[in-house]
Structures are given as C-alpha cells and as structure tokens.
PDB file of N, CA and C in Angstrom:
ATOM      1  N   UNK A   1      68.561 100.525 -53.278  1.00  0.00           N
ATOM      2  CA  UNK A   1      67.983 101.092 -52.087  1.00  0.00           C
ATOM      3  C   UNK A   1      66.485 100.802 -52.112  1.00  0.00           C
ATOM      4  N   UNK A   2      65.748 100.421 -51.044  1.00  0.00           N
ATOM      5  CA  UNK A   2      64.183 100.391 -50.739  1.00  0.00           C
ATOM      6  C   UNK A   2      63.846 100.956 -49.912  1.00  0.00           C
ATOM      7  N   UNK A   3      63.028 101.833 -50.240  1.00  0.00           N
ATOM      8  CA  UNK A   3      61.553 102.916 -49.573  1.00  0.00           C
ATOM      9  C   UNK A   3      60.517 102.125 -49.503  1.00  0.00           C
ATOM     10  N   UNK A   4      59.717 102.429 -48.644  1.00  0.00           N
ATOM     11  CA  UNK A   4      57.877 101.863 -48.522  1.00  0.00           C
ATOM     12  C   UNK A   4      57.299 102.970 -48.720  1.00  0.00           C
ATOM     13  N   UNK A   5      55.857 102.354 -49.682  1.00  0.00           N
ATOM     14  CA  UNK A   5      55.445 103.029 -50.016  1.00  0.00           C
ATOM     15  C   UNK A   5      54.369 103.245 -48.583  1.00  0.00           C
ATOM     16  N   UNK A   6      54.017 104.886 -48.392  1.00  0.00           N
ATOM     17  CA  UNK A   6      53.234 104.919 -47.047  1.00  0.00           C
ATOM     18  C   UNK A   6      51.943 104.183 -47.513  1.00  0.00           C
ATOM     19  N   UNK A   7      51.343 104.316 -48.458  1.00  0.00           N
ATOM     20  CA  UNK A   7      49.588 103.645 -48.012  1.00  0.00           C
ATOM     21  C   UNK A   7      49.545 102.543 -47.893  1.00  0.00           C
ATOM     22  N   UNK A   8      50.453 101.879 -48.473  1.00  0.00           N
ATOM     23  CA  UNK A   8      50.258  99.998 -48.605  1.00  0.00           C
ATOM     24  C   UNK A   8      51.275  99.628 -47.751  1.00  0.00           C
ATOM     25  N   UNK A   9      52.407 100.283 -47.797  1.00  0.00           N
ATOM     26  CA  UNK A   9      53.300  99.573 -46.936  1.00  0.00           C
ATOM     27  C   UNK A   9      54.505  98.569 -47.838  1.00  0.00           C
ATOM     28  N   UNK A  10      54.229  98.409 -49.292  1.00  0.00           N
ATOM     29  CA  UNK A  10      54.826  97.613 -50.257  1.00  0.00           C
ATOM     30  C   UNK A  10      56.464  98.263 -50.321  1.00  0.00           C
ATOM     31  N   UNK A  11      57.327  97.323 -50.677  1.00  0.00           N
ATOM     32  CA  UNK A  11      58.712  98.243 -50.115  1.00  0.00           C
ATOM     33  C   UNK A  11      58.733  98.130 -51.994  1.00  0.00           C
ATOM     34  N   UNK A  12      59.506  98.931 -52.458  1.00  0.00           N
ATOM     35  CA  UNK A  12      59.852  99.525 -53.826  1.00  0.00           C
ATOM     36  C   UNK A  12      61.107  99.970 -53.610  1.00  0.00           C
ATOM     37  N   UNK A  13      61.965  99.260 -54.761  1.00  0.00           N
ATOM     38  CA  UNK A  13      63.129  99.149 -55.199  1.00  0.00           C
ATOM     39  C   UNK A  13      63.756 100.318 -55.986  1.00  0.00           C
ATOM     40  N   UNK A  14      64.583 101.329 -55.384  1.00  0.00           N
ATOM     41  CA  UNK A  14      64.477 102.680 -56.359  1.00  0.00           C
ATOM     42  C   UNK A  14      65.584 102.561 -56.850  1.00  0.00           C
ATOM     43  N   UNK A  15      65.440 102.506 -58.652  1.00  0.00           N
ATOM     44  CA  UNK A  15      66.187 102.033 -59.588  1.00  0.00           C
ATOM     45  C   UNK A  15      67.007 103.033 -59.817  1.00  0.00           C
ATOM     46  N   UNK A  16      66.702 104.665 -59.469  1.00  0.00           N
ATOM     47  CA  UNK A  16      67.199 105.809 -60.136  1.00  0.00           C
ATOM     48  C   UNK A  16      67.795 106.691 -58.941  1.00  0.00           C
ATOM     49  N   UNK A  17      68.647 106.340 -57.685  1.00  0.00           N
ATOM     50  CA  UNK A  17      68.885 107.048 -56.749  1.00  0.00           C
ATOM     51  C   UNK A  17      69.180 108.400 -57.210  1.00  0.00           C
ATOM     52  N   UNK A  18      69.835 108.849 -57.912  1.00  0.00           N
ATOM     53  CA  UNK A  18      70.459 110.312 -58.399  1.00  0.00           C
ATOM     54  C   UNK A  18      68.989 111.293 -58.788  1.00  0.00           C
ATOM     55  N   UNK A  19      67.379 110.746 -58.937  1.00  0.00           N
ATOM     56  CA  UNK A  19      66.253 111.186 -58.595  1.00  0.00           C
ATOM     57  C   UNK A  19      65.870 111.784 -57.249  1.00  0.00           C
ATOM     58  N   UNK A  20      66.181 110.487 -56.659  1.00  0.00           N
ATOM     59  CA  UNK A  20      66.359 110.460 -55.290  1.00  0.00           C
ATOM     60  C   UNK A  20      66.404 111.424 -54.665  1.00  0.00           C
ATOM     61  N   UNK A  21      67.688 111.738 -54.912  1.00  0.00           N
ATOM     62  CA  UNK A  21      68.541 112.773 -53.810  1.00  0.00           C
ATOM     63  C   UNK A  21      68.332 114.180 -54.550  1.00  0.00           C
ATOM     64  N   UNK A  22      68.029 114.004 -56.091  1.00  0.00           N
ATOM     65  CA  UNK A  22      67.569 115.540 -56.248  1.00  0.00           C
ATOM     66  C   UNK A  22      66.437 116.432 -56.260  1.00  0.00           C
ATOM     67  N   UNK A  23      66.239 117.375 -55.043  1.00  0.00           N
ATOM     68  CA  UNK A  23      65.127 117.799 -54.341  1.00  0.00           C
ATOM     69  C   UNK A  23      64.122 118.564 -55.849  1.00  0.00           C
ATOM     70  N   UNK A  24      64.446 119.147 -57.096  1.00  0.00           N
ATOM     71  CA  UNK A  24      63.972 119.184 -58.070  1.00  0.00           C
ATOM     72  C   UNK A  24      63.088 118.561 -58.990  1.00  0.00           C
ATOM     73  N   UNK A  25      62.914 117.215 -58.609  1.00  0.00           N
ATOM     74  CA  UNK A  25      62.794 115.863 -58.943  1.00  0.00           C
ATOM     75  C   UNK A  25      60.954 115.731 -58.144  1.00  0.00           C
ATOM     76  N   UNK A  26      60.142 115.589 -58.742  1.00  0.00           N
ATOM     77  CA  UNK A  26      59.111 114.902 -57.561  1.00  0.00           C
ATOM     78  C   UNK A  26      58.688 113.760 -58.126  1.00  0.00           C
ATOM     79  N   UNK A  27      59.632 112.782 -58.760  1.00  0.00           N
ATOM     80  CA  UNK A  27      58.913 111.437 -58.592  1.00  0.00           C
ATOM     81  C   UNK A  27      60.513 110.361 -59.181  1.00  0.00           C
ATOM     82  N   UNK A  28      60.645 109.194 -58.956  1.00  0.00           N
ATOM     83  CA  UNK A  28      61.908 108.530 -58.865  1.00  0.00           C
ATOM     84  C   UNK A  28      61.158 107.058 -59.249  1.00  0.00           C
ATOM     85  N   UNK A  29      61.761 106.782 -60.109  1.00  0.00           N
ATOM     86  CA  UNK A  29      62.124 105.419 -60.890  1.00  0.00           C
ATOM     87  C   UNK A  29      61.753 104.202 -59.653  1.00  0.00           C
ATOM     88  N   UNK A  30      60.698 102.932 -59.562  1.00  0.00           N
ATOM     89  CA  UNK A  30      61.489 102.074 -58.985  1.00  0.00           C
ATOM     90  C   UNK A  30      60.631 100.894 -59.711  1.00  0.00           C
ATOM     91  N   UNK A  31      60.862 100.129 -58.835  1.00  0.00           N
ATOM     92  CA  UNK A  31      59.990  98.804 -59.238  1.00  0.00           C
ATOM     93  C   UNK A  31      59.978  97.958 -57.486  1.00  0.00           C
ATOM     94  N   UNK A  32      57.915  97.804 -57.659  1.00  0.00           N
ATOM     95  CA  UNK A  32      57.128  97.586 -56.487  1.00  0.00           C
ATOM     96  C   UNK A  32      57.495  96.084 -56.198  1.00  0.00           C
ATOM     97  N   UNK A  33      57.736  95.564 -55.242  1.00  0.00           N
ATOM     98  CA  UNK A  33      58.465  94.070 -54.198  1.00  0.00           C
ATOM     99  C   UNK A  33      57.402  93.847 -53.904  1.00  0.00           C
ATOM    100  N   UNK A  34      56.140  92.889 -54.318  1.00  0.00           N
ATOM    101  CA  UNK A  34      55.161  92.665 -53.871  1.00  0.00           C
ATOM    102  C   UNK A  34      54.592  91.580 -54.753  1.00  0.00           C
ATOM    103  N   UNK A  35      54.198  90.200 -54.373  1.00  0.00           N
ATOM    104  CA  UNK A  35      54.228  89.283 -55.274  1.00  0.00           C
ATOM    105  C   UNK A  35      54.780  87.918 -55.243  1.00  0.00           C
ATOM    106  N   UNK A  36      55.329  87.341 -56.234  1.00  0.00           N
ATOM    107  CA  UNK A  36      56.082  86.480 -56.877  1.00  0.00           C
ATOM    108  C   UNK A  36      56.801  86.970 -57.978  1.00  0.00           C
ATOM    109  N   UNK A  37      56.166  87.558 -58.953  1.00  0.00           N
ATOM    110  CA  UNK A  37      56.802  87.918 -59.796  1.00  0.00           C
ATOM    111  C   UNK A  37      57.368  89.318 -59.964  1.00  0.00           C
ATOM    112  N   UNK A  38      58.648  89.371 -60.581  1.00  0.00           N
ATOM    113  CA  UNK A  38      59.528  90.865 -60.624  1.00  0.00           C
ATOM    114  C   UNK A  38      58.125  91.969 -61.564  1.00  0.00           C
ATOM    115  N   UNK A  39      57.925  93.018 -60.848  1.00  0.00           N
ATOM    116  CA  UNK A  39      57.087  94.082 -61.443  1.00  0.00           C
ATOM    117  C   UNK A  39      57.977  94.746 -62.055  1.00  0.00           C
ATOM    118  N   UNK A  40      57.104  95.515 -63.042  1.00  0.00           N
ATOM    119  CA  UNK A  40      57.682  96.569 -64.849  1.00  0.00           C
ATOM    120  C   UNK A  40      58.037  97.879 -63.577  1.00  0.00           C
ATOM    121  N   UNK A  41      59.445  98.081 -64.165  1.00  0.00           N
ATOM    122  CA  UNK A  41      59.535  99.642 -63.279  1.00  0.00           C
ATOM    123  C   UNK A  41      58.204 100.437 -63.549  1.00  0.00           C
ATOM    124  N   UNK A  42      58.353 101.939 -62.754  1.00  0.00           N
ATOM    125  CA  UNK A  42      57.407 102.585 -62.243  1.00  0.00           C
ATOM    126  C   UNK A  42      57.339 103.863 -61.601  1.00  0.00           C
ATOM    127  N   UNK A  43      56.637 104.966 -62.266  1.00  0.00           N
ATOM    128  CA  UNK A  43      57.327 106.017 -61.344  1.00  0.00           C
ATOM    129  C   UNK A  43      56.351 106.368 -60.039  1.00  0.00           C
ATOM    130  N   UNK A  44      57.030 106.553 -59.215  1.00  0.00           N
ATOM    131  CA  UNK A  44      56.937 107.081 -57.597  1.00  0.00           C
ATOM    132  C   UNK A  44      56.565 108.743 -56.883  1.00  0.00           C
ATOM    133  N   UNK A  45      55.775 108.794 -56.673  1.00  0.00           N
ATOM    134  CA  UNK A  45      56.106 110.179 -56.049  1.00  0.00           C
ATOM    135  C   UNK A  45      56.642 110.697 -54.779  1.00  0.00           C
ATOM    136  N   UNK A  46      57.820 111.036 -54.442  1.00  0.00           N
ATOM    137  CA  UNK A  46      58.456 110.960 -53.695  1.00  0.00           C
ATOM    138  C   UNK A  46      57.709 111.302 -52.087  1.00  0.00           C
ATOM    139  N   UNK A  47      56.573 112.013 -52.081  1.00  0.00           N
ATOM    140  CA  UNK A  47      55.972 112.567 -51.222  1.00  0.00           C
ATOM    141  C   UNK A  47      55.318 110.775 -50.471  1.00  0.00           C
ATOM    142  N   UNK A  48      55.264 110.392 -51.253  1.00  0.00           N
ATOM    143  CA  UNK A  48      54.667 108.641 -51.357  1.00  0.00           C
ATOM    144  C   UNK A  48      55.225 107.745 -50.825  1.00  0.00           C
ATOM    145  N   UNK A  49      56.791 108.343 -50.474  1.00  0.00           N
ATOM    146  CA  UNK A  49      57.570 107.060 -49.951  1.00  0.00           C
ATOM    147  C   UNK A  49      58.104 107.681 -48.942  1.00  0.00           C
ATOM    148  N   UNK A  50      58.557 106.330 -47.422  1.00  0.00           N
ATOM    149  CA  UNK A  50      59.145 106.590 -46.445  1.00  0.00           C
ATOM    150  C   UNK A  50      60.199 105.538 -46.777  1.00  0.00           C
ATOM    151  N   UNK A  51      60.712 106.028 -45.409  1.00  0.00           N
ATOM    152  CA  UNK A  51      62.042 104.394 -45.193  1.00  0.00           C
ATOM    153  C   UNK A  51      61.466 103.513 -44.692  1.00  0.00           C
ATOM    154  N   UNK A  52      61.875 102.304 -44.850  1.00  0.00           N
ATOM    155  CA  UNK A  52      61.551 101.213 -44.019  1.00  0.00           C
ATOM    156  C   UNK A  52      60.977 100.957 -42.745  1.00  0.00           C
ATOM    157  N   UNK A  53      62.076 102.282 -42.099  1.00  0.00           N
ATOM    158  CA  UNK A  53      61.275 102.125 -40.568  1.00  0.00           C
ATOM    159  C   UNK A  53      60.517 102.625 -40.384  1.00  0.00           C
ATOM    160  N   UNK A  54      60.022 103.644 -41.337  1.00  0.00           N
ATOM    161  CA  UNK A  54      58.569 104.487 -40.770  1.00  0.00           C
ATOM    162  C   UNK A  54      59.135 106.166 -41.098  1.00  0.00           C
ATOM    163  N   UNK A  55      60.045 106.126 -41.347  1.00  0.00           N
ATOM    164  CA  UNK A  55      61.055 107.623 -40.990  1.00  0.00           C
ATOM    165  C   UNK A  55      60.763 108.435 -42.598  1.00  0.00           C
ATOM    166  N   UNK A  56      60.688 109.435 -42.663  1.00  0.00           N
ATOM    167  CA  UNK A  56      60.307 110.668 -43.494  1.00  0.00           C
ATOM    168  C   UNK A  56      61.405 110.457 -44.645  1.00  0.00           C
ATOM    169  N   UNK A  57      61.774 111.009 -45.911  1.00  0.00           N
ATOM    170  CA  UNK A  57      62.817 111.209 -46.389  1.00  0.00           C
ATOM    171  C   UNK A  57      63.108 112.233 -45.901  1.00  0.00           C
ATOM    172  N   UNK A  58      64.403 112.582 -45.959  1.00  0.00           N
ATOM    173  CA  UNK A  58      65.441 114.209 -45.862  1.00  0.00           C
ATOM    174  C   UNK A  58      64.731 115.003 -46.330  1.00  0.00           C
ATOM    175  N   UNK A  59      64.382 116.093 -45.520  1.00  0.00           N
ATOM    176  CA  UNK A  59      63.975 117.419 -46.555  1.00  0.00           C
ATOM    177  C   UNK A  59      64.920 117.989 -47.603  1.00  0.00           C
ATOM    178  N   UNK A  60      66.345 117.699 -47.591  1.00  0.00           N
ATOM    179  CA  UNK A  60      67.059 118.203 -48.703  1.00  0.00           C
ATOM    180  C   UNK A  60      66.491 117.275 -49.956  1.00  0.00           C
ATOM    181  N   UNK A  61      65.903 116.639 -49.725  1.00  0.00           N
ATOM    182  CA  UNK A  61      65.953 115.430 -51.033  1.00  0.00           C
ATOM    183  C   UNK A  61      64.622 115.526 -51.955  1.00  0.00           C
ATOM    184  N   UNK A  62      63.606 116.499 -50.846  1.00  0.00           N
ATOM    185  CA  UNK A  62      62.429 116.958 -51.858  1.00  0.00           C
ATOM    186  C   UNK A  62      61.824 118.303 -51.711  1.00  0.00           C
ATOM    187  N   UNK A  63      62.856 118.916 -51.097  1.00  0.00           N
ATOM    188  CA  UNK A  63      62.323 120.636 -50.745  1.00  0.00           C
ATOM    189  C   UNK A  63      63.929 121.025 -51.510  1.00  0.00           C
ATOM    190  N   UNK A  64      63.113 121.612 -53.141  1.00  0.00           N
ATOM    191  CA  UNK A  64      64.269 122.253 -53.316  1.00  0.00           C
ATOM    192  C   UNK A  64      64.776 123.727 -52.974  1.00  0.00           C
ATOM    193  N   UNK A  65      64.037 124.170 -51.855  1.00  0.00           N
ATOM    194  CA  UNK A  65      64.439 125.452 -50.999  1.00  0.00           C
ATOM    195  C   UNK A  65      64.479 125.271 -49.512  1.00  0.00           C
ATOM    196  N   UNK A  66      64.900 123.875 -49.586  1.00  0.00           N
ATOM    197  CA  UNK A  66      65.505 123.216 -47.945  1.00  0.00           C
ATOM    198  C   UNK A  66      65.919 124.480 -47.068  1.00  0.00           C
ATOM    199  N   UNK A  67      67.179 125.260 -47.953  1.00  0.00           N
ATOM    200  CA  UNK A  67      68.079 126.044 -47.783  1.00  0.00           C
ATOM    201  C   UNK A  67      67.113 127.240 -46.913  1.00  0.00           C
ATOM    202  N   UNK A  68      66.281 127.751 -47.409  1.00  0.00           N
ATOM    203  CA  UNK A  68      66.109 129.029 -47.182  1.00  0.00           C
ATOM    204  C   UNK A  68      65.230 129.419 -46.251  1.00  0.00           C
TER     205      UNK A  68
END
C-alpha cells in the first residue's frame, strides 16, 4: 500500500499495514519512492501521511477513541 507524505508529497511504501490500521500505533514502517535508488525502511508518523489523492486517513486508524 502507498500513502504521501503531506509536506513533500513523496509517496512511501507502507511495509507494516497491521501498524496501519492500529489506531494505538502513531508511526508505521515504510520505505520513501523518491529517487533511483530503493531507500532503507523508515518510520512514519501517521499524522504525516495522506492517500494519494489528497484524502485524510480513517479516523479509526489513528484515534484510538474513534469510538467515543
């Protein structure tokens, strides 16, 4: 799966989805797509990344009191 990162815009490859999706979690495994050469994984802070199109992540995925 690839997120962009919001300030640069660089899309990053997230190596650790099961980070991802758990709202407990504030930062997820990836490695940055920017270059020629494959970059050393890297951790992310989830607050840091959108989707591709511009779109927010899920609040279940980094509010672990989504619920309440």
């Amino acid at each position: 799966m690839y997120l962009k990162d919001k300030i640069n815009g660089d899309l990053i490859e997230i190596l650790d989805t099961g980070a991802l999706f758990d709202p407990c979690r504030d930062e997820v495994t990836g490695r940055m797509h920017a270059g020629e050469e494959m970059q050393d994984p890297a951790s992310y802070p989830k607050t840091g990344l959108v989707f591709p199109s511009g779109e927010a992540l899920p609040r279940c995925w980094v509010d672990p009191k989504y619920r309440g």
